[in-house]
C-alpha atoms as a PDB file:
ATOM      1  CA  UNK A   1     107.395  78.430  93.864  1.00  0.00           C
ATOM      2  CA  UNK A   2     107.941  75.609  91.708  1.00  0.00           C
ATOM      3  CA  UNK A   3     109.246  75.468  87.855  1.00  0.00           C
ATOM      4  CA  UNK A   4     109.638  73.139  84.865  1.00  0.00           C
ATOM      5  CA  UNK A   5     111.923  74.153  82.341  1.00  0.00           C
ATOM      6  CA  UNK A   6     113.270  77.488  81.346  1.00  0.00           C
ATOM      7  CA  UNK A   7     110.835  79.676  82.911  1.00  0.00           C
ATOM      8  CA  UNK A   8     112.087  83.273  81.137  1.00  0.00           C
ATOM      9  CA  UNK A   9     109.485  85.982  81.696  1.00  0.00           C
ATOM     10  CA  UNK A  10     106.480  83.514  83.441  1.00  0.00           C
ATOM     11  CA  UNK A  11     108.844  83.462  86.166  1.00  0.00           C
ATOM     12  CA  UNK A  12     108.480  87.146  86.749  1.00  0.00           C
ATOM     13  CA  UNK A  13     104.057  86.547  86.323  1.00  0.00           C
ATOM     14  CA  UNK A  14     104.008  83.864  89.070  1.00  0.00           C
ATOM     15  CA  UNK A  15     106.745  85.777  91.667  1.00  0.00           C
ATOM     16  CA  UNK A  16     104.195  88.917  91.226  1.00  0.00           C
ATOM     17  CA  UNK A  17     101.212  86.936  91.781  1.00  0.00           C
ATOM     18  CA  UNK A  18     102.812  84.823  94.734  1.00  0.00           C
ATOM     19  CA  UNK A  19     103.982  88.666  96.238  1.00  0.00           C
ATOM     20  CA  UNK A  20     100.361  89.914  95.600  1.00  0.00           C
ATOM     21  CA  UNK A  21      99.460  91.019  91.972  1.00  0.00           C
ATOM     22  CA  UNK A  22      95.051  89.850  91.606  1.00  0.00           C
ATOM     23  CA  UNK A  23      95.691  90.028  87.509  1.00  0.00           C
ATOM     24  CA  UNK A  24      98.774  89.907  85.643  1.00  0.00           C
ATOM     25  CA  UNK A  25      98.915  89.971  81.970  1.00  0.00           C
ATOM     26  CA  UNK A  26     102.137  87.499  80.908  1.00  0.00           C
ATOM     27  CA  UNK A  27     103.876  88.222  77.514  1.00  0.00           C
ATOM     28  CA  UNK A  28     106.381  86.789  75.409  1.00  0.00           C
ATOM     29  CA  UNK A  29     107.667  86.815  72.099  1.00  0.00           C
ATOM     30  CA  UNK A  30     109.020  83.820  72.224  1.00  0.00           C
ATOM     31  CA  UNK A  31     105.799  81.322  71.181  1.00  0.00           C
ATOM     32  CA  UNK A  32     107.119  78.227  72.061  1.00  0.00           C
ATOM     33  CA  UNK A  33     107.182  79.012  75.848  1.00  0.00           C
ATOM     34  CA  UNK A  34     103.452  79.281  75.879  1.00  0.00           C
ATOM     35  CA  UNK A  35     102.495  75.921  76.831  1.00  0.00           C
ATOM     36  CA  UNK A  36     105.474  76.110  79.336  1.00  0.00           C
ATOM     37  CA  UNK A  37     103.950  79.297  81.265  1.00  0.00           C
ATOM     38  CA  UNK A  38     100.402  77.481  81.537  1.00  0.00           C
ATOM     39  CA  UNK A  39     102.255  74.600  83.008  1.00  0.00           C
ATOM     40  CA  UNK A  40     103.908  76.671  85.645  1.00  0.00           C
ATOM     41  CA  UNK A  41     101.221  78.580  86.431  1.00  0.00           C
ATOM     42  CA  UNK A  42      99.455  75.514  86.585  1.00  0.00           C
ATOM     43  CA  UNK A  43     101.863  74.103  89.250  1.00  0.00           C
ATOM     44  CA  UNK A  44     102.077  77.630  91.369  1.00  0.00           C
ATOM     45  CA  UNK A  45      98.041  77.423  91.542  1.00  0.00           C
ATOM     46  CA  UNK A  46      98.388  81.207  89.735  1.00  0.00           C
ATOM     47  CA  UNK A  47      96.220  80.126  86.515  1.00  0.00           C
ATOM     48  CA  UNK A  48      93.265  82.315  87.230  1.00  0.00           C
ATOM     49  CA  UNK A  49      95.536  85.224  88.164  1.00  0.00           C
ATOM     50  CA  UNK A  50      97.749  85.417  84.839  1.00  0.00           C
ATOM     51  CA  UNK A  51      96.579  86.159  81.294  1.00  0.00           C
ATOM     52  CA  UNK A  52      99.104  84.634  79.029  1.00  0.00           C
ATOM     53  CA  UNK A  53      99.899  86.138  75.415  1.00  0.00           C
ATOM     54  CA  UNK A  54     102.663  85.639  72.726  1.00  0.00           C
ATOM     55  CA  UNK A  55     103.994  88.566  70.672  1.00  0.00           C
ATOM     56  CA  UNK A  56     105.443  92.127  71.250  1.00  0.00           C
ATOM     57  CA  UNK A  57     104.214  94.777  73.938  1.00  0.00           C
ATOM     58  CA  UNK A  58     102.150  97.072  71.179  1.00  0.00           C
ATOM     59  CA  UNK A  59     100.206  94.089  70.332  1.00  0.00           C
ATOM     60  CA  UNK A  60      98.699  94.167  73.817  1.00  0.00           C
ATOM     61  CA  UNK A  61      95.047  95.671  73.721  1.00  0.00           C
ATOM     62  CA  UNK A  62      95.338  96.726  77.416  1.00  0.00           C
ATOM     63  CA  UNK A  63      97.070 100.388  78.198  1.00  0.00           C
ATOM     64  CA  UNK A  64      97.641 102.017  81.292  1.00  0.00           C
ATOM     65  CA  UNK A  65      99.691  99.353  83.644  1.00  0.00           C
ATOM     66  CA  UNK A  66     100.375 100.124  86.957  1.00  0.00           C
ATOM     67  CA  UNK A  67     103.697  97.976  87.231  1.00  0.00           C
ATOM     68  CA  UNK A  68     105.723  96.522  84.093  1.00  0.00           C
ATOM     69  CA  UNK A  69     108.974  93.824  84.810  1.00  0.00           C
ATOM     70  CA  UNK A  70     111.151  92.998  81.671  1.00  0.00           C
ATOM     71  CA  UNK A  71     113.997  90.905  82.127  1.00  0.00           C
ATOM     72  CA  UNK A  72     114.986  91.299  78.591  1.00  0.00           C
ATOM     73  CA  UNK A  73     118.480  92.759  76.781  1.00  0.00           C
ATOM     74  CA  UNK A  74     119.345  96.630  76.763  1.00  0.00           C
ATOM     75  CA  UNK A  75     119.112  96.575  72.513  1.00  0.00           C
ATOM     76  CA  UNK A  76     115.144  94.956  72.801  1.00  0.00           C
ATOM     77  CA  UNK A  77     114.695  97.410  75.503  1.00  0.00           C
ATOM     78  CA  UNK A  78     116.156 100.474  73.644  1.00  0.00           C
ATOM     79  CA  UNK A  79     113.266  99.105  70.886  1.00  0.00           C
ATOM     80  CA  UNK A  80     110.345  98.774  72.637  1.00  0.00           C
ATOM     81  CA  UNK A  81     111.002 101.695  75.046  1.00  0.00           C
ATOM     82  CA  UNK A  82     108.422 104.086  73.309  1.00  0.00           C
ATOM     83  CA  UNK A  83     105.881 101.034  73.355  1.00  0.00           C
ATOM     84  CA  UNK A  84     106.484 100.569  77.543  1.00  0.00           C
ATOM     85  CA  UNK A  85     106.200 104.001  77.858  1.00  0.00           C
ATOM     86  CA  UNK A  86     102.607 104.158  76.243  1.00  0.00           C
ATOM     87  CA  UNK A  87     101.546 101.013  78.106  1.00  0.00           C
ATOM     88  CA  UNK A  88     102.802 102.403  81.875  1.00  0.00           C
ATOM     89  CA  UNK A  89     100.304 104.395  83.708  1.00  0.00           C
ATOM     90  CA  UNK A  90     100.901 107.854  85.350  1.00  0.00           C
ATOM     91  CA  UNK A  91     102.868 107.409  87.704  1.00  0.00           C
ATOM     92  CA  UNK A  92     103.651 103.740  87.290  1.00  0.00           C
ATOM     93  CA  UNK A  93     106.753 101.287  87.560  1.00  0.00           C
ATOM     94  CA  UNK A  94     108.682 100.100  85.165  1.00  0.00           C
ATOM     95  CA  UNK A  95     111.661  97.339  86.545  1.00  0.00           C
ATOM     96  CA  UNK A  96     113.966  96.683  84.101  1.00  0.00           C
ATOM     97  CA  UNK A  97     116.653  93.344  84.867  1.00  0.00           C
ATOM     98  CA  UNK A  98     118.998  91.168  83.327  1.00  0.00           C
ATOM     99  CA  UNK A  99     121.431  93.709  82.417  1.00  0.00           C
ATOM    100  CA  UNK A 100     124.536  94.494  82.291  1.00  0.00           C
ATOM    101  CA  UNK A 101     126.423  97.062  84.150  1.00  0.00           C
ATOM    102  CA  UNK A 102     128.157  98.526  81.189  1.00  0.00           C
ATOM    103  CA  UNK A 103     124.265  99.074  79.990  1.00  0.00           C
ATOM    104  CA  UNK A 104     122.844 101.460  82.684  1.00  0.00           C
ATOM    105  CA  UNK A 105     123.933 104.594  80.812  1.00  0.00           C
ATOM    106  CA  UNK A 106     122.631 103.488  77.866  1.00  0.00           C
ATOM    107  CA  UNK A 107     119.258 101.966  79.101  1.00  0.00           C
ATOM    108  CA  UNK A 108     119.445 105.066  81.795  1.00  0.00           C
ATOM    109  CA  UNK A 109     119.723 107.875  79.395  1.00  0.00           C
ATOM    110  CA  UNK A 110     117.119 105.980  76.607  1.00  0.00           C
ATOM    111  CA  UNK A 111     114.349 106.020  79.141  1.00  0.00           C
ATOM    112  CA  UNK A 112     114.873 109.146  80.721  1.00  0.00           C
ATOM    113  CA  UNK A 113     114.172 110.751  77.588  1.00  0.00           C
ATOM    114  CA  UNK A 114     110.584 109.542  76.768  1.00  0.00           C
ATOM    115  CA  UNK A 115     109.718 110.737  80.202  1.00  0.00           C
ATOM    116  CA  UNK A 116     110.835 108.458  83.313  1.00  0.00           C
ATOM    117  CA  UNK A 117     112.378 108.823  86.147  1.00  0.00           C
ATOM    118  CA  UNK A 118     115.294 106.675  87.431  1.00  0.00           C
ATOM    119  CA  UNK A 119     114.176 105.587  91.258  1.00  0.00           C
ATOM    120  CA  UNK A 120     116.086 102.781  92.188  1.00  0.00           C
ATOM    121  CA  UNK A 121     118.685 100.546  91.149  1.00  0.00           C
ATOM    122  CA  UNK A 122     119.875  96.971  92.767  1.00  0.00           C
ATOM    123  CA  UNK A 123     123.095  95.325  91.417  1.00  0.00           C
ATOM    124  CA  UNK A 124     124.501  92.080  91.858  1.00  0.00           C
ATOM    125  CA  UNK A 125     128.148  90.746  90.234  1.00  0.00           C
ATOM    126  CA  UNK A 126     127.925  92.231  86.913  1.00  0.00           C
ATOM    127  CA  UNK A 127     124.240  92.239  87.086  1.00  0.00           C
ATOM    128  CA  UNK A 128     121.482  95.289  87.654  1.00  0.00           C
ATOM    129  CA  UNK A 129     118.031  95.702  87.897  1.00  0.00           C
ATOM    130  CA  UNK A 130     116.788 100.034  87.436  1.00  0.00           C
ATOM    131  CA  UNK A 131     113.318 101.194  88.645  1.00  0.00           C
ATOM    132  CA  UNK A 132     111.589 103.625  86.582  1.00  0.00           C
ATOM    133  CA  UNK A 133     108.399 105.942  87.002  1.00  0.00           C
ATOM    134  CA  UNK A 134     106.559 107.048  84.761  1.00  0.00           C
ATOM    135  CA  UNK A 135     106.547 110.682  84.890  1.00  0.00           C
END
């Protein structure tokens, strides 16, 4: 896989093309790393596969995802939980990353409430990744 810049969530489009994903629908809120996404896609041969949009989850027209990665920090996520949760099929994945371990309780308890179920969890240093399905 090869990258230019800061890659922030395109990284996590091209790894799930490049593991097998046909479509993948890339979003960010962050506009400015637009152009950079079509560039690495661009480089990874993955432009076909990824749909790139800017903005926040409820803006996205498409419902009903069978997988959903967010590498984004336990207050966004504690914000837009209600919005995954509405997006995530029956019975589908949610992978949450980049946080803390001091933040599994919170992000833990937050999205066991709207109705998913903890099934995994991968930790590295001070870092931790938690697998959700949508129950």
């Amino acid at each position: 896989m090869m990258l230019d810049r800061e890659p922030g969530s395109w990284l996590l489009a091209i790894a799930s093309v490049k593991l097998g994903a046909k479509i993948v629908v890339a979003l960010d809120a962050d506009e400015t790393s637009f152009d950079n996404c079509k560039e690495n896609c661009s480089l990874n041969n993955v432009t076909d596969s990824v749909h790139i949009f800017t903005g926040e989850i409820g803006s996205l027209e498409e419902n009903s995802f069978d997988l959903i990665l967010a590498n984004i920090q336990k207050n966004v996520l504690f914000e837009i939980a209600e919005s995954i949760k509405q997006k995530t099929s029956a019975g589908g994945l949610v992978i949450l990353s980049g946080l803390l371990m001091e933040d599994e309780k919170f992000i833990l308890d937050r999205f066991t409430q709207i109705g998913f179920q903890k099934v995994d969890f991968a930790k590295m240093d001070e870092w931790i990744a938690l697998v959700f399905r949508s129950v």
